[in-house]
N, C-alpha and C. Protein backbone atom coordinates (compact mmCIF):
# COMPACT_ATOMS: atom_id res chain seq x y z
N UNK A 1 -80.55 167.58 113.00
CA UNK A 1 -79.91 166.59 113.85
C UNK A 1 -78.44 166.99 114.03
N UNK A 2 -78.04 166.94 115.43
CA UNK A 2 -76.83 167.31 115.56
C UNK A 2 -75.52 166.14 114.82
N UNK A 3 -74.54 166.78 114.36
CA UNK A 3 -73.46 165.65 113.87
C UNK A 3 -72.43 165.05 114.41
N UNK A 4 -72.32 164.21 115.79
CA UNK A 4 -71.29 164.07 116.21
C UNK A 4 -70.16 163.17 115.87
N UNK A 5 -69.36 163.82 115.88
CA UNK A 5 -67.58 162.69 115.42
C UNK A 5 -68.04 161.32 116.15
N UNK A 6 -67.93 160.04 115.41
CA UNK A 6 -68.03 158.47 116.27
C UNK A 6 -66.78 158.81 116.70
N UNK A 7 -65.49 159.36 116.64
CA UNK A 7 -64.75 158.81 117.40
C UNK A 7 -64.69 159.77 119.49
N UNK A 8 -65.68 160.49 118.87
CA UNK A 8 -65.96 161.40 120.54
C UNK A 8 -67.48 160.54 121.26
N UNK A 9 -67.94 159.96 120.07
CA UNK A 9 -68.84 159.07 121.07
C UNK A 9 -68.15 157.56 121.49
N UNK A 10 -67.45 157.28 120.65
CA UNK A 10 -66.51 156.50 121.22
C UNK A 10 -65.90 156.23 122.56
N UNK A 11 -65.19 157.29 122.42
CA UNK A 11 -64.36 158.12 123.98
C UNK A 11 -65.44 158.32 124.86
N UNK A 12 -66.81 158.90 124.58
CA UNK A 12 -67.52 158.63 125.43
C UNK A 12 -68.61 157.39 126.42
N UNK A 13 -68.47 157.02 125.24
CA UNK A 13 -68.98 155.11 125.53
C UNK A 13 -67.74 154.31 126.29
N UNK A 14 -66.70 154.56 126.08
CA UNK A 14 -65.74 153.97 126.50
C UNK A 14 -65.24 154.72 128.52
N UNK A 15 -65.62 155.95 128.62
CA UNK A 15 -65.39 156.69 129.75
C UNK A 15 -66.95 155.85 130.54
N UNK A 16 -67.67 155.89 130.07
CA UNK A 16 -68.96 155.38 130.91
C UNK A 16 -68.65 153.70 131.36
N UNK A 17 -68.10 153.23 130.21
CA UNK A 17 -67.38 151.75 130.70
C UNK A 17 -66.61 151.81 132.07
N UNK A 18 -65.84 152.81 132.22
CA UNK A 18 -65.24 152.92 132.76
C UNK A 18 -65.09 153.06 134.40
N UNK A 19 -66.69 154.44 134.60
CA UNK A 19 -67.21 154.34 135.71
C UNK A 19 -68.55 153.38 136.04
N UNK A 20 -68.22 152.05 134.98
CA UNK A 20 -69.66 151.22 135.14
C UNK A 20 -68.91 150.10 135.99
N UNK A 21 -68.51 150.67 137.21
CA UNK A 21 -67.80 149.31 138.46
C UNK A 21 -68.12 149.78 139.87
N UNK A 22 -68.67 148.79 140.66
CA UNK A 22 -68.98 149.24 141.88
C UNK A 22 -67.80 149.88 142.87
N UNK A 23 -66.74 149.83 142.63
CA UNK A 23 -65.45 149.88 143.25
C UNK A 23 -64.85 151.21 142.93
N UNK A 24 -65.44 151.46 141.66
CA UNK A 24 -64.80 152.79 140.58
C UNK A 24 -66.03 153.95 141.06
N UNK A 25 -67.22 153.90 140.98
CA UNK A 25 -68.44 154.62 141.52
C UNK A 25 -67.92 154.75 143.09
N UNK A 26 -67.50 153.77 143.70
CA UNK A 26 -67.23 154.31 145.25
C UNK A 26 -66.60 155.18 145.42
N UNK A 27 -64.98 155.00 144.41
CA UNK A 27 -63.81 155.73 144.42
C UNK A 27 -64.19 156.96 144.42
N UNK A 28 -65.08 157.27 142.92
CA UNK A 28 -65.53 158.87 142.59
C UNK A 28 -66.58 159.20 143.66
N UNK A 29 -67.36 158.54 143.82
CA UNK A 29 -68.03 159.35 144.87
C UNK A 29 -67.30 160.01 145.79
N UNK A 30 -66.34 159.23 146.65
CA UNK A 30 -65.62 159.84 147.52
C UNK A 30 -64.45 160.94 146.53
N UNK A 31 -64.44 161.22 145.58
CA UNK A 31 -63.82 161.82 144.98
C UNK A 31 -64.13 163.37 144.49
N UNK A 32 -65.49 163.28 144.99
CA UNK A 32 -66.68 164.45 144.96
C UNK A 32 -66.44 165.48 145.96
N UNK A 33 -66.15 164.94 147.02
CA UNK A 33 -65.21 165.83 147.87
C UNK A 33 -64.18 166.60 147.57
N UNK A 34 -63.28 166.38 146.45
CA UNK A 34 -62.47 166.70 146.42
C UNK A 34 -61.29 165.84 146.50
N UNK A 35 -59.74 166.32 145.86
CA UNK A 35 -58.98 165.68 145.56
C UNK A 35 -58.25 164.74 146.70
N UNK A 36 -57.93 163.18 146.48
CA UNK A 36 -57.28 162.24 147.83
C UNK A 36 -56.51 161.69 147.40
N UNK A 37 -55.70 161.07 148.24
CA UNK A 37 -54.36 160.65 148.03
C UNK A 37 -54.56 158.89 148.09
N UNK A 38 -54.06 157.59 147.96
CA UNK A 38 -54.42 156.84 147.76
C UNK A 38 -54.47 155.87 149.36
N UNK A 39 -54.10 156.46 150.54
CA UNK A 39 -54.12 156.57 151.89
C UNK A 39 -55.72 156.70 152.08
N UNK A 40 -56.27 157.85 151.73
CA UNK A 40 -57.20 158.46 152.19
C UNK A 40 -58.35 157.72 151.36
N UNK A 41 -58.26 157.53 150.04
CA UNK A 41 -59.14 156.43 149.52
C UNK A 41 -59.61 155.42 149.71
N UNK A 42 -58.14 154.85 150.11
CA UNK A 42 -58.19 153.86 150.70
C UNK A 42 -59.30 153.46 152.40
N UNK A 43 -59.14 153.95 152.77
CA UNK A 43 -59.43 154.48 154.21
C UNK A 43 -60.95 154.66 153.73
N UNK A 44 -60.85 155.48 153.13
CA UNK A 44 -62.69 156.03 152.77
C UNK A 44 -63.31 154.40 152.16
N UNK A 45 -62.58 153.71 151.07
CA UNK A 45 -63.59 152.78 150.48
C UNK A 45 -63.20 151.15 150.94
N UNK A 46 -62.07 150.85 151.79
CA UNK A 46 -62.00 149.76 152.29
C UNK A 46 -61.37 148.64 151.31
N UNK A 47 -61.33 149.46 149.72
CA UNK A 47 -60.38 148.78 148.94
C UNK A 47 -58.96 148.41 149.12
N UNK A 48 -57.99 147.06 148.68
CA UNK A 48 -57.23 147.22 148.93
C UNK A 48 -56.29 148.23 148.44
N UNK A 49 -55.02 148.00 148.38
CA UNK A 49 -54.12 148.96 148.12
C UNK A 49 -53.60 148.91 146.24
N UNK A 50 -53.25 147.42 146.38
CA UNK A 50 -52.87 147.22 144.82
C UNK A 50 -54.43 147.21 144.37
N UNK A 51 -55.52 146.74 144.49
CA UNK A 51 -56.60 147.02 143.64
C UNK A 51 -57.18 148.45 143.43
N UNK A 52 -57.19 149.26 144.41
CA UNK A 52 -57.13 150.75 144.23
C UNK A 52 -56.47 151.52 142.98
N UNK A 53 -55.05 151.11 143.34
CA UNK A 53 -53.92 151.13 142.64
C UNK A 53 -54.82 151.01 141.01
N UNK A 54 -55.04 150.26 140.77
CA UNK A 54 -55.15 148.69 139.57
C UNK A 54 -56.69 150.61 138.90
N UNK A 55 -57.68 150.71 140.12
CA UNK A 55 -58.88 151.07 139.53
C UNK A 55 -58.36 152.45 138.96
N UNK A 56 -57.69 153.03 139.71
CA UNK A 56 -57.82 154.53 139.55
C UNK A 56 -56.42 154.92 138.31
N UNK A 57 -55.62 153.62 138.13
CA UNK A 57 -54.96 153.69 136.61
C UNK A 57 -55.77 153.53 135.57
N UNK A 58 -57.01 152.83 135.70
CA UNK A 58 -57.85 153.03 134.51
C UNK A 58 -58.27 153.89 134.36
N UNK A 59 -59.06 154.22 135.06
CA UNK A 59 -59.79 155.68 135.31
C UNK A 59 -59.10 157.33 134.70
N UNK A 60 -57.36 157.12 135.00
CA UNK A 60 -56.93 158.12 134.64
C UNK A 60 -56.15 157.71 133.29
N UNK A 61 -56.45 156.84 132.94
CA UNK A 61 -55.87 156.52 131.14
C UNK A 61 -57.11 156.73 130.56
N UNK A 62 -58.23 156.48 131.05
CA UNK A 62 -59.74 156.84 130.50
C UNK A 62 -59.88 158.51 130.61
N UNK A 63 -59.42 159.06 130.93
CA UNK A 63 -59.29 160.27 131.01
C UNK A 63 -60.50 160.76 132.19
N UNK A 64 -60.94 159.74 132.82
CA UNK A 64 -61.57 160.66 134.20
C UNK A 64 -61.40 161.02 134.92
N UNK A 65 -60.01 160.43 135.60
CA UNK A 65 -59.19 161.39 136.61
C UNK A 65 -58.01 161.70 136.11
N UNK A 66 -57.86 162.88 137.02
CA UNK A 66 -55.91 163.47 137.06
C UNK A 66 -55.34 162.85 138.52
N UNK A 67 -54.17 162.64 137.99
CA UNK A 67 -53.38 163.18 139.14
C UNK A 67 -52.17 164.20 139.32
N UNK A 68 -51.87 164.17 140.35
CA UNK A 68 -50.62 165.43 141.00
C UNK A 68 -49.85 164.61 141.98
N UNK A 69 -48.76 165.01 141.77
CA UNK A 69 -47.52 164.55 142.36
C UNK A 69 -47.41 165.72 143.80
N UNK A 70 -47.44 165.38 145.05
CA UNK A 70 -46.83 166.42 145.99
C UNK A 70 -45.77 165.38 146.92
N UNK A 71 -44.80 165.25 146.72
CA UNK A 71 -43.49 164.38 147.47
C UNK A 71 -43.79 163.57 146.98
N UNK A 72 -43.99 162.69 148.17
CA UNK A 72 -44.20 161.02 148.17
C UNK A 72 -45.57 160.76 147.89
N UNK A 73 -47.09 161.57 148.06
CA UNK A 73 -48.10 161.72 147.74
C UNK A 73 -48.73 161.77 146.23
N UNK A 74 -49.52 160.77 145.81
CA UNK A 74 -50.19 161.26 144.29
C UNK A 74 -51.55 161.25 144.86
N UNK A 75 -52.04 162.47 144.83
CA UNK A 75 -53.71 163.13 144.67
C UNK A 75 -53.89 162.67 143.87
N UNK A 76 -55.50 162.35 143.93
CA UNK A 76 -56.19 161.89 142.46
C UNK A 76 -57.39 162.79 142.56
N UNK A 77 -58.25 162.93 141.33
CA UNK A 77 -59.30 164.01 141.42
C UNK A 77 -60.17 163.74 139.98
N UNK A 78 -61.41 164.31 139.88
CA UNK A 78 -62.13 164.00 138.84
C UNK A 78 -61.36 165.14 137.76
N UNK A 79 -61.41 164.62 136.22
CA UNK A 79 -60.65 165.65 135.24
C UNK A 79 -61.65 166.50 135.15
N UNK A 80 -62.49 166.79 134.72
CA UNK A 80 -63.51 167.75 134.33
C UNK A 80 -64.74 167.67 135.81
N UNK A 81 -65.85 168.60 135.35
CA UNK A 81 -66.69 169.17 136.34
C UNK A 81 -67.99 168.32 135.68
N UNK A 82 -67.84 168.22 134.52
CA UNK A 82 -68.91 167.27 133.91
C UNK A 82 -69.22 165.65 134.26
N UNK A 83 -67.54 164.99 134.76
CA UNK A 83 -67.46 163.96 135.51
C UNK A 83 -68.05 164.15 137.05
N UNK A 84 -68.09 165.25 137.22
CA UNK A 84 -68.69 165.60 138.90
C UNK A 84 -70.87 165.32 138.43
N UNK A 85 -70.92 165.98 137.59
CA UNK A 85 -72.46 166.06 137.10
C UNK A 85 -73.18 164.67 137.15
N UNK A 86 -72.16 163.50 136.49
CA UNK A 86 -72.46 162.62 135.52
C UNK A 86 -72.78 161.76 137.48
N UNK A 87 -71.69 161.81 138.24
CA UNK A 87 -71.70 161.24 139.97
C UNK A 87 -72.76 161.63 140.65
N UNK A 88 -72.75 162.45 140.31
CA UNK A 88 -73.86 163.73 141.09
C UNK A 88 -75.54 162.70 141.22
N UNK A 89 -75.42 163.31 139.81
CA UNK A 89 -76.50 162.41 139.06
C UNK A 89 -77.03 160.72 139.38
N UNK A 90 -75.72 160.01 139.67
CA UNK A 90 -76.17 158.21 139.86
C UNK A 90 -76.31 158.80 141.38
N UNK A 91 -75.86 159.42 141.94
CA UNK A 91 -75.90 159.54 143.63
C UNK A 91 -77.09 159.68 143.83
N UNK A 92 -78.29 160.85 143.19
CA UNK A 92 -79.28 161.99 143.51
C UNK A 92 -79.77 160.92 143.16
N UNK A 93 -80.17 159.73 142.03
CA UNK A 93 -81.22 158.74 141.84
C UNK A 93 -81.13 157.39 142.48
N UNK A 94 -79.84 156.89 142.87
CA UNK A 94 -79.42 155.87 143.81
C UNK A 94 -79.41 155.68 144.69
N UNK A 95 -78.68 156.70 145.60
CA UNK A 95 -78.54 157.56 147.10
C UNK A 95 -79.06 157.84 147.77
N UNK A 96 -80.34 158.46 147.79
CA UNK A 96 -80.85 159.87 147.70
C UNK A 96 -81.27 160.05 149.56
């Protein structure tokens, strides 16, 4: 039996909390594309601005997204490729 640290299943129970919101699943989906700015998110999911705001600060203290600073612009983007798998995945059985 494999031995994993509780405190990495932790972090991981807690990241799945995280994308368990209809608002937060929209975000990343459209996030599958590739990296957007909070204009373009916006635009894509019809969320407002401060609630956008509000989702994608969790998301990146949960460690599922990054962002990047370019001027006045903050890109947001999935942190890892495994967060792309995990989207992929609710899309291919939800979506389809």
């Amino acid at each position: 039996m494999m031995n994993i640290e509780p405190d990495k299943i932790s972090a991981a129970a807690e990241a799945l909390k995280g994308i368990a919101n209809e608002r937060r699943l929209h975000i990343l989906c459209v996030l599958l594309e590739g990296k957007k700015n909070v204009t373009a998110l916006q635009a894509a999911t019809g969320i407002s601005q401060s609630n956008l705001s509000q989702h994608l600060a969790k998301m990146r203290v949960l460690g599922i997204l990054t962002s990047e600073r370019d001027g006045k612009q903050v890109y947001y983007a999935l942190s890892h490729p495994a967060f792309k798998k995990i989207i992929m995945a609710l899309k291919e059985i939800y979506c389809p």
